[in-house]
PDB file of N, CA and C in Angstrom:
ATOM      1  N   UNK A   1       6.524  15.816  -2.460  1.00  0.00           N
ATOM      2  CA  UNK A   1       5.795  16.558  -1.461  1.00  0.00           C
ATOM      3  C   UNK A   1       5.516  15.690  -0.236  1.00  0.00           C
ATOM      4  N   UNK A   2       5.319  14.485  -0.637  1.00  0.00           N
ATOM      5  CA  UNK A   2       4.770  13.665   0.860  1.00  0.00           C
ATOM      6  C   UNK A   2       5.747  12.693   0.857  1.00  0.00           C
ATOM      7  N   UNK A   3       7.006  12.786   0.176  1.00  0.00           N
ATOM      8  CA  UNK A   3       8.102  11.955   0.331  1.00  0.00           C
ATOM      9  C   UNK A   3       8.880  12.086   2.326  1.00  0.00           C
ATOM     10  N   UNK A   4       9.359  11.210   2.639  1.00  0.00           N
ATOM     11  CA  UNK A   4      10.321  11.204   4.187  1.00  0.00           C
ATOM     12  C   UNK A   4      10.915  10.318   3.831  1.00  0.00           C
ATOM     13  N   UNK A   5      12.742  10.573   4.116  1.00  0.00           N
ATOM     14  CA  UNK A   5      13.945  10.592   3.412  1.00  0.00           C
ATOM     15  C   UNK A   5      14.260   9.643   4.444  1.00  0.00           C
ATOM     16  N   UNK A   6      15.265   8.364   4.138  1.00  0.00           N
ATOM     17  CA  UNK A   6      15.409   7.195   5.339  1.00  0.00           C
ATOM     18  C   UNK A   6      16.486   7.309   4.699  1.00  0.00           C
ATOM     19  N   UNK A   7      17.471   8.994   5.230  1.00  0.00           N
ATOM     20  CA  UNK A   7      18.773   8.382   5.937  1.00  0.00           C
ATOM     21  C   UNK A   7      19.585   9.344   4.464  1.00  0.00           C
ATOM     22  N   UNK A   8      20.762   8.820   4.497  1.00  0.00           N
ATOM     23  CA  UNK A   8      21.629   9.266   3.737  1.00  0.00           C
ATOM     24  C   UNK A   8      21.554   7.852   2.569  1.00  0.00           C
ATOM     25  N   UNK A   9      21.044   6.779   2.593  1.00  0.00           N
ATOM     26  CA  UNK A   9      21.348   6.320   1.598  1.00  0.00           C
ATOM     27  C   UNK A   9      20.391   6.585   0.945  1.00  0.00           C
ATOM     28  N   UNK A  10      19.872   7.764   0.336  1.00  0.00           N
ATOM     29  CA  UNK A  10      19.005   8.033  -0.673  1.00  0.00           C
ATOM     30  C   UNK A  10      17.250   7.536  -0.979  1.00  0.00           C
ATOM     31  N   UNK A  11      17.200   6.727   0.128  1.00  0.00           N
ATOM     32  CA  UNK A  11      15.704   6.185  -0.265  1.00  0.00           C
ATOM     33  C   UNK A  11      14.511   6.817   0.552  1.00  0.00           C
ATOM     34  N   UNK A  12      13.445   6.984   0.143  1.00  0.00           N
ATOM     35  CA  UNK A  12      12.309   7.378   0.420  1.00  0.00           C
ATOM     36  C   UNK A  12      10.979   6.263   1.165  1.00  0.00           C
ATOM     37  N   UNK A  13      10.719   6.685   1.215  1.00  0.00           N
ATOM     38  CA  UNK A  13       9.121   6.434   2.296  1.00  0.00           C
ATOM     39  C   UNK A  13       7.707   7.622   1.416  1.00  0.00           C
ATOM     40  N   UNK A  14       7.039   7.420   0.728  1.00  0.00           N
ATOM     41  CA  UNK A  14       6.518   7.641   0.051  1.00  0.00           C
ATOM     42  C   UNK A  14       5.035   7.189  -0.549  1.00  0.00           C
ATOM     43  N   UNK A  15       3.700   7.681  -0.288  1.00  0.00           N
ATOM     44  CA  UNK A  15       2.675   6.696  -0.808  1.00  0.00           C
ATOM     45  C   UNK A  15       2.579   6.009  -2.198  1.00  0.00           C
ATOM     46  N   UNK A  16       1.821   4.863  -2.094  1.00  0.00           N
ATOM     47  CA  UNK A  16       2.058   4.485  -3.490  1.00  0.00           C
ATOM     48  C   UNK A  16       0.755   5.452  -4.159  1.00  0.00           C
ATOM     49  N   UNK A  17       1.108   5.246  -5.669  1.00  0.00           N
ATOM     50  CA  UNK A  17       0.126   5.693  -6.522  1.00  0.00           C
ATOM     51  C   UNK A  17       0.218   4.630  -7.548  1.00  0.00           C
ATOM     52  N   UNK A  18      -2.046   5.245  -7.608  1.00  0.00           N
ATOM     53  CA  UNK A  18      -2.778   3.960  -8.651  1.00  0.00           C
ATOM     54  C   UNK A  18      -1.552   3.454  -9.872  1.00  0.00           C
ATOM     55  N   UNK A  19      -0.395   4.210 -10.374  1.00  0.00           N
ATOM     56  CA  UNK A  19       0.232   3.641 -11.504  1.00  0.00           C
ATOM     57  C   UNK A  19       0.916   2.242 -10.841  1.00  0.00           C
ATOM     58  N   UNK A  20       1.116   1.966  -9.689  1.00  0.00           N
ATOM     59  CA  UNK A  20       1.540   1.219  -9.325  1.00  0.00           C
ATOM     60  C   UNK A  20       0.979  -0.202  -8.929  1.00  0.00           C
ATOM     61  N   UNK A  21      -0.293  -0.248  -9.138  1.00  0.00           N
ATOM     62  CA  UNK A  21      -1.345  -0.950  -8.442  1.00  0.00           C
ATOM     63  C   UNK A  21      -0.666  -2.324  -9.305  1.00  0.00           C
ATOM     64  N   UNK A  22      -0.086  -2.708 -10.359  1.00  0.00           N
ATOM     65  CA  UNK A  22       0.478  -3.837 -10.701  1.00  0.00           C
ATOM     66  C   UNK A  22       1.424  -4.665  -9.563  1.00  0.00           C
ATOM     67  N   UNK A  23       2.241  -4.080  -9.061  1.00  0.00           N
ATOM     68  CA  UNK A  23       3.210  -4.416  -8.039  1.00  0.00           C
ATOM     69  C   UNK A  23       2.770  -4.158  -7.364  1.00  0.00           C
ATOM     70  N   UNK A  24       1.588  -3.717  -6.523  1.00  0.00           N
ATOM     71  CA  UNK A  24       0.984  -4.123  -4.864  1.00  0.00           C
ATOM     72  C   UNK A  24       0.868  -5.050  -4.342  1.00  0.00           C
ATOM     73  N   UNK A  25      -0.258  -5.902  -5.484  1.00  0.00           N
ATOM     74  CA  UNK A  25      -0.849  -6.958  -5.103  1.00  0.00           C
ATOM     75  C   UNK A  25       0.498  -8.302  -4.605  1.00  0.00           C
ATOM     76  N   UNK A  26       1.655  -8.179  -5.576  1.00  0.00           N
ATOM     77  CA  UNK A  26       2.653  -8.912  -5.317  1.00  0.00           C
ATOM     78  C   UNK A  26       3.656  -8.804  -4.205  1.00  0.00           C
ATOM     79  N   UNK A  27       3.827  -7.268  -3.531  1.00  0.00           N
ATOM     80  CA  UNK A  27       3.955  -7.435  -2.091  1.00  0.00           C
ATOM     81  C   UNK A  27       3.417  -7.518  -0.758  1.00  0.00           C
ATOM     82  N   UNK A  28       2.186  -7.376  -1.349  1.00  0.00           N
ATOM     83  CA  UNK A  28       0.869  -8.008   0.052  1.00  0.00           C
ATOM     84  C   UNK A  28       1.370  -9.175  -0.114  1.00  0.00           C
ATOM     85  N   UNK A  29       1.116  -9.724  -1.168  1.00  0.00           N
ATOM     86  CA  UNK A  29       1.873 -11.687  -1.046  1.00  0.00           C
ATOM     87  C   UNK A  29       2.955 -12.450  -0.347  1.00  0.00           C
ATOM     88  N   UNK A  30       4.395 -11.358  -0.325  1.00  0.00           N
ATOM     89  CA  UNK A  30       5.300 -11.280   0.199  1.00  0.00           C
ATOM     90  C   UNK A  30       5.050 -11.546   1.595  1.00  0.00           C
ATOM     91  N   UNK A  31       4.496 -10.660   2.200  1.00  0.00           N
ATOM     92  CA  UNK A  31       4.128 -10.416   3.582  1.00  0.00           C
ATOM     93  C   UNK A  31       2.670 -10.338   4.053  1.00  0.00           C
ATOM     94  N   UNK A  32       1.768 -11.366   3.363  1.00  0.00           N
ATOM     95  CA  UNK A  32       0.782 -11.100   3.836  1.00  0.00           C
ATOM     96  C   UNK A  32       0.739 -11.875   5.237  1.00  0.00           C
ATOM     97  N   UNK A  33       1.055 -12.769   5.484  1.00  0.00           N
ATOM     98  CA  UNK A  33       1.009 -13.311   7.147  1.00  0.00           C
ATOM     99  C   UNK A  33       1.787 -12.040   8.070  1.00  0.00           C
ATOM    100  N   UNK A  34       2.242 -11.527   7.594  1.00  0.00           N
ATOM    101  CA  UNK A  34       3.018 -10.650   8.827  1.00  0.00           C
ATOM    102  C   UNK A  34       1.916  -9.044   8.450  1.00  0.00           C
ATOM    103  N   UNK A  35       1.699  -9.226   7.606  1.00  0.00           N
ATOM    104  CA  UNK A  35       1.131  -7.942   7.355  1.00  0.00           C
ATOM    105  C   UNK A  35      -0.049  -7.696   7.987  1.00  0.00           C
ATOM    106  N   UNK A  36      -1.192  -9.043   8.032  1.00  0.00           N
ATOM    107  CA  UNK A  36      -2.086  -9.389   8.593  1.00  0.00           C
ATOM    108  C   UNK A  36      -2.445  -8.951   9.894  1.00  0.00           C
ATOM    109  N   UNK A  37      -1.104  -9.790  10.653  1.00  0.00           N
ATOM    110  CA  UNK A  37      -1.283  -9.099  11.936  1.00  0.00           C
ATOM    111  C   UNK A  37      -1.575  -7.999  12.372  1.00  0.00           C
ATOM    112  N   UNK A  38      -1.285  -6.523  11.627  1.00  0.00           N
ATOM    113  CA  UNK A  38      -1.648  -5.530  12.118  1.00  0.00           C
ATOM    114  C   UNK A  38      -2.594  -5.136  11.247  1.00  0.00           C
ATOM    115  N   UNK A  39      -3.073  -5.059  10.096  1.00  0.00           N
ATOM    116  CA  UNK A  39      -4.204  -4.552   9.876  1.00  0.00           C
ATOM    117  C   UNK A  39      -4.946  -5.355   8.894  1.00  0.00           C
ATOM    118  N   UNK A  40      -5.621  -5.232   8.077  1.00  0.00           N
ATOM    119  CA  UNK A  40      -6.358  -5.735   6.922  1.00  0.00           C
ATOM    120  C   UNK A  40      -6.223  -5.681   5.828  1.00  0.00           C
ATOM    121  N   UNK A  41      -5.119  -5.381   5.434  1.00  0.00           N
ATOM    122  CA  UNK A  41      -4.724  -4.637   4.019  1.00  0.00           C
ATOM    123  C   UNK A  41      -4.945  -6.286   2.739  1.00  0.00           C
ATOM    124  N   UNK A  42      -3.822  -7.401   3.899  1.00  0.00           N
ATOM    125  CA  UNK A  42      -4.222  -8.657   2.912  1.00  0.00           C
ATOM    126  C   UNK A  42      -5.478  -9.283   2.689  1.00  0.00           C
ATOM    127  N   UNK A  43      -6.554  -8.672   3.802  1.00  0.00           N
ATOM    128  CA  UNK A  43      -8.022  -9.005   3.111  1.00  0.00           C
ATOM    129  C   UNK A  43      -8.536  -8.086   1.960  1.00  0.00           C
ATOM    130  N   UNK A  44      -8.236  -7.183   1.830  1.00  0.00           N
ATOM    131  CA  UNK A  44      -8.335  -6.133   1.002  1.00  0.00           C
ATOM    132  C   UNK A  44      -8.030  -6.347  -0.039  1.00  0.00           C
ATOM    133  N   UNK A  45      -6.252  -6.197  -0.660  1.00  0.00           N
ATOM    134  CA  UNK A  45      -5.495  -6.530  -1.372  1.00  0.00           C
ATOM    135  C   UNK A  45      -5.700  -8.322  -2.175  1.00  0.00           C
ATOM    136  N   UNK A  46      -6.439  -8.016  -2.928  1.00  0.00           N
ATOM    137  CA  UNK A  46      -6.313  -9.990  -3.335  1.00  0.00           C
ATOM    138  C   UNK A  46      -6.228  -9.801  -4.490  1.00  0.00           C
ATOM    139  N   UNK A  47      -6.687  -8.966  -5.175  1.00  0.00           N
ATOM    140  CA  UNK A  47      -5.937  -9.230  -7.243  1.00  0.00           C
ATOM    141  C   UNK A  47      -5.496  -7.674  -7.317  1.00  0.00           C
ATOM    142  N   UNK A  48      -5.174  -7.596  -8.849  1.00  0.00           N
ATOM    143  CA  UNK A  48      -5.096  -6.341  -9.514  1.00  0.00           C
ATOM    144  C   UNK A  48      -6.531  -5.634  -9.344  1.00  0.00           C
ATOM    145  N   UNK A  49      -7.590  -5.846  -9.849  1.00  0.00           N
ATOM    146  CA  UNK A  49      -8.712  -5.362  -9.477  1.00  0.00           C
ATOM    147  C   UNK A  49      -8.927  -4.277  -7.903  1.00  0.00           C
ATOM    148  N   UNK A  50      -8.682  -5.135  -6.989  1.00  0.00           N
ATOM    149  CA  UNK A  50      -9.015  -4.698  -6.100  1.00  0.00           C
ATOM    150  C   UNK A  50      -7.518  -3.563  -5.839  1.00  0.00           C
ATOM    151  N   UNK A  51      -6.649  -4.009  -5.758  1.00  0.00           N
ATOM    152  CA  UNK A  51      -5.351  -3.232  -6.030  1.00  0.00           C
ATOM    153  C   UNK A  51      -5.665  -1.705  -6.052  1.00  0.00           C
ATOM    154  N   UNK A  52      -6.545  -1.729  -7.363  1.00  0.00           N
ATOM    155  CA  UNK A  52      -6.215  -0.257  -8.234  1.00  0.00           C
ATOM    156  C   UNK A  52      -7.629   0.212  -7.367  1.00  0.00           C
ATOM    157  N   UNK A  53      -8.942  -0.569  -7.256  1.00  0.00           N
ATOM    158  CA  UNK A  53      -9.426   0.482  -6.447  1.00  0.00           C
ATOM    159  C   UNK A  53      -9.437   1.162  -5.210  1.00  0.00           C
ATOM    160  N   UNK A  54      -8.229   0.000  -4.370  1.00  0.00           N
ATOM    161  CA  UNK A  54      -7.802   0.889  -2.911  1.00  0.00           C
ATOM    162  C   UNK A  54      -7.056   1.748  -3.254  1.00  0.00           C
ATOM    163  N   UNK A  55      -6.448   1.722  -4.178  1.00  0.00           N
ATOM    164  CA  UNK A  55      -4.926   2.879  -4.325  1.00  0.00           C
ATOM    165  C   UNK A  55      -6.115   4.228  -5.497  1.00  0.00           C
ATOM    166  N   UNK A  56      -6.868   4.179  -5.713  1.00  0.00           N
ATOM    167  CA  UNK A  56      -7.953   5.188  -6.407  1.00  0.00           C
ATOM    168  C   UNK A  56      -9.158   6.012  -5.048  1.00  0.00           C
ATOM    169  N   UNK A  57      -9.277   5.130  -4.201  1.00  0.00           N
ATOM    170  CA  UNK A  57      -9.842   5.270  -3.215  1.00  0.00           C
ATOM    171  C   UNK A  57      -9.334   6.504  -2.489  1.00  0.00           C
ATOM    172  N   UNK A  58     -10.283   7.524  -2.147  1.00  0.00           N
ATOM    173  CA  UNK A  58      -9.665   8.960  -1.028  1.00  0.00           C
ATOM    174  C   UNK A  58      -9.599   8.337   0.131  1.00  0.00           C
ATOM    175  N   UNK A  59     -10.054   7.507   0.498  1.00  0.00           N
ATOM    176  CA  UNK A  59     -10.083   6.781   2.181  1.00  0.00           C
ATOM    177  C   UNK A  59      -9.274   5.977   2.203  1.00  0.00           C
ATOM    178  N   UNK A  60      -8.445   5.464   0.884  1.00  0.00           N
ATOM    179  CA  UNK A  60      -6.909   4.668   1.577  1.00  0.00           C
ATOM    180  C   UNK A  60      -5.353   5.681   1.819  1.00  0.00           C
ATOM    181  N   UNK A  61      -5.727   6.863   1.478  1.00  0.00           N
ATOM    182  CA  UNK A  61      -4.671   7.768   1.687  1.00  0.00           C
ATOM    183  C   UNK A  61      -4.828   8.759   3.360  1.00  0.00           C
ATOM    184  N   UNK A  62      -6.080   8.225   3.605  1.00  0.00           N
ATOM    185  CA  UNK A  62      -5.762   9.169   5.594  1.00  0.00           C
ATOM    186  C   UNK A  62      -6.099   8.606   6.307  1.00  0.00           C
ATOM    187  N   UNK A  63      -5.244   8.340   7.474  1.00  0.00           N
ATOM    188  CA  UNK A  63      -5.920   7.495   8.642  1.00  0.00           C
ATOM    189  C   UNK A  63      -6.932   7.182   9.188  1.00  0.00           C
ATOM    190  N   UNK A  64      -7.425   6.328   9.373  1.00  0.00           N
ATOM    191  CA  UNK A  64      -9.098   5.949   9.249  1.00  0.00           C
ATOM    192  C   UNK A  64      -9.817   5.640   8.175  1.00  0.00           C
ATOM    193  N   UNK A  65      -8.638   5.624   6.860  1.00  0.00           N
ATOM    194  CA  UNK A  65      -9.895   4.948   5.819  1.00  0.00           C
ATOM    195  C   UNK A  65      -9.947   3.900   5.392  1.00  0.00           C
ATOM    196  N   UNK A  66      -9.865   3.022   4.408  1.00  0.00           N
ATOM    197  CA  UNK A  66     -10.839   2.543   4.108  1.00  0.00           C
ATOM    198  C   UNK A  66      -9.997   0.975   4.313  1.00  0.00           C
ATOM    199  N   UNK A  67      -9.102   0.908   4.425  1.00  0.00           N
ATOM    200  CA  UNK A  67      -7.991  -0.094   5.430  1.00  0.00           C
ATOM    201  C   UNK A  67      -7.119   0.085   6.798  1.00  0.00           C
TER     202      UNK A  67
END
């Protein structure tokens, strides 16, 4: 439903969901200096803990919330 399709090679653009909150925290890591720059997500993002309650959170899914 809230999937947007990048292209013919099959891949999606898609929000994450809480099942995923294991593998977040490990690509904020990836890119947290570049990520930084534009918003706050790597102050946010620092363990599993915090992980699962932004991705549980109604204010990290609409603009203006809670990152």
């Amino acid at each position: 439903m809230f999937a947007t399709s990048l292209g013919a090679g099959g891949g999606e653009l898609r929000p994450l969901e809480p099942w995923q909150a294991e593998e977040f925290p490990a690509h904020i890591d990836r890119g947290r200096e570049f990520i930084g720059r534009h918003n706050r997500l790597p102050d946010v993002i620092t363990d599993l803990a915090s992980s699962r309650a932004y991705l549980t959170s109604p204010g990290s899914r609409w603009p203006g919330g809670s990152a």
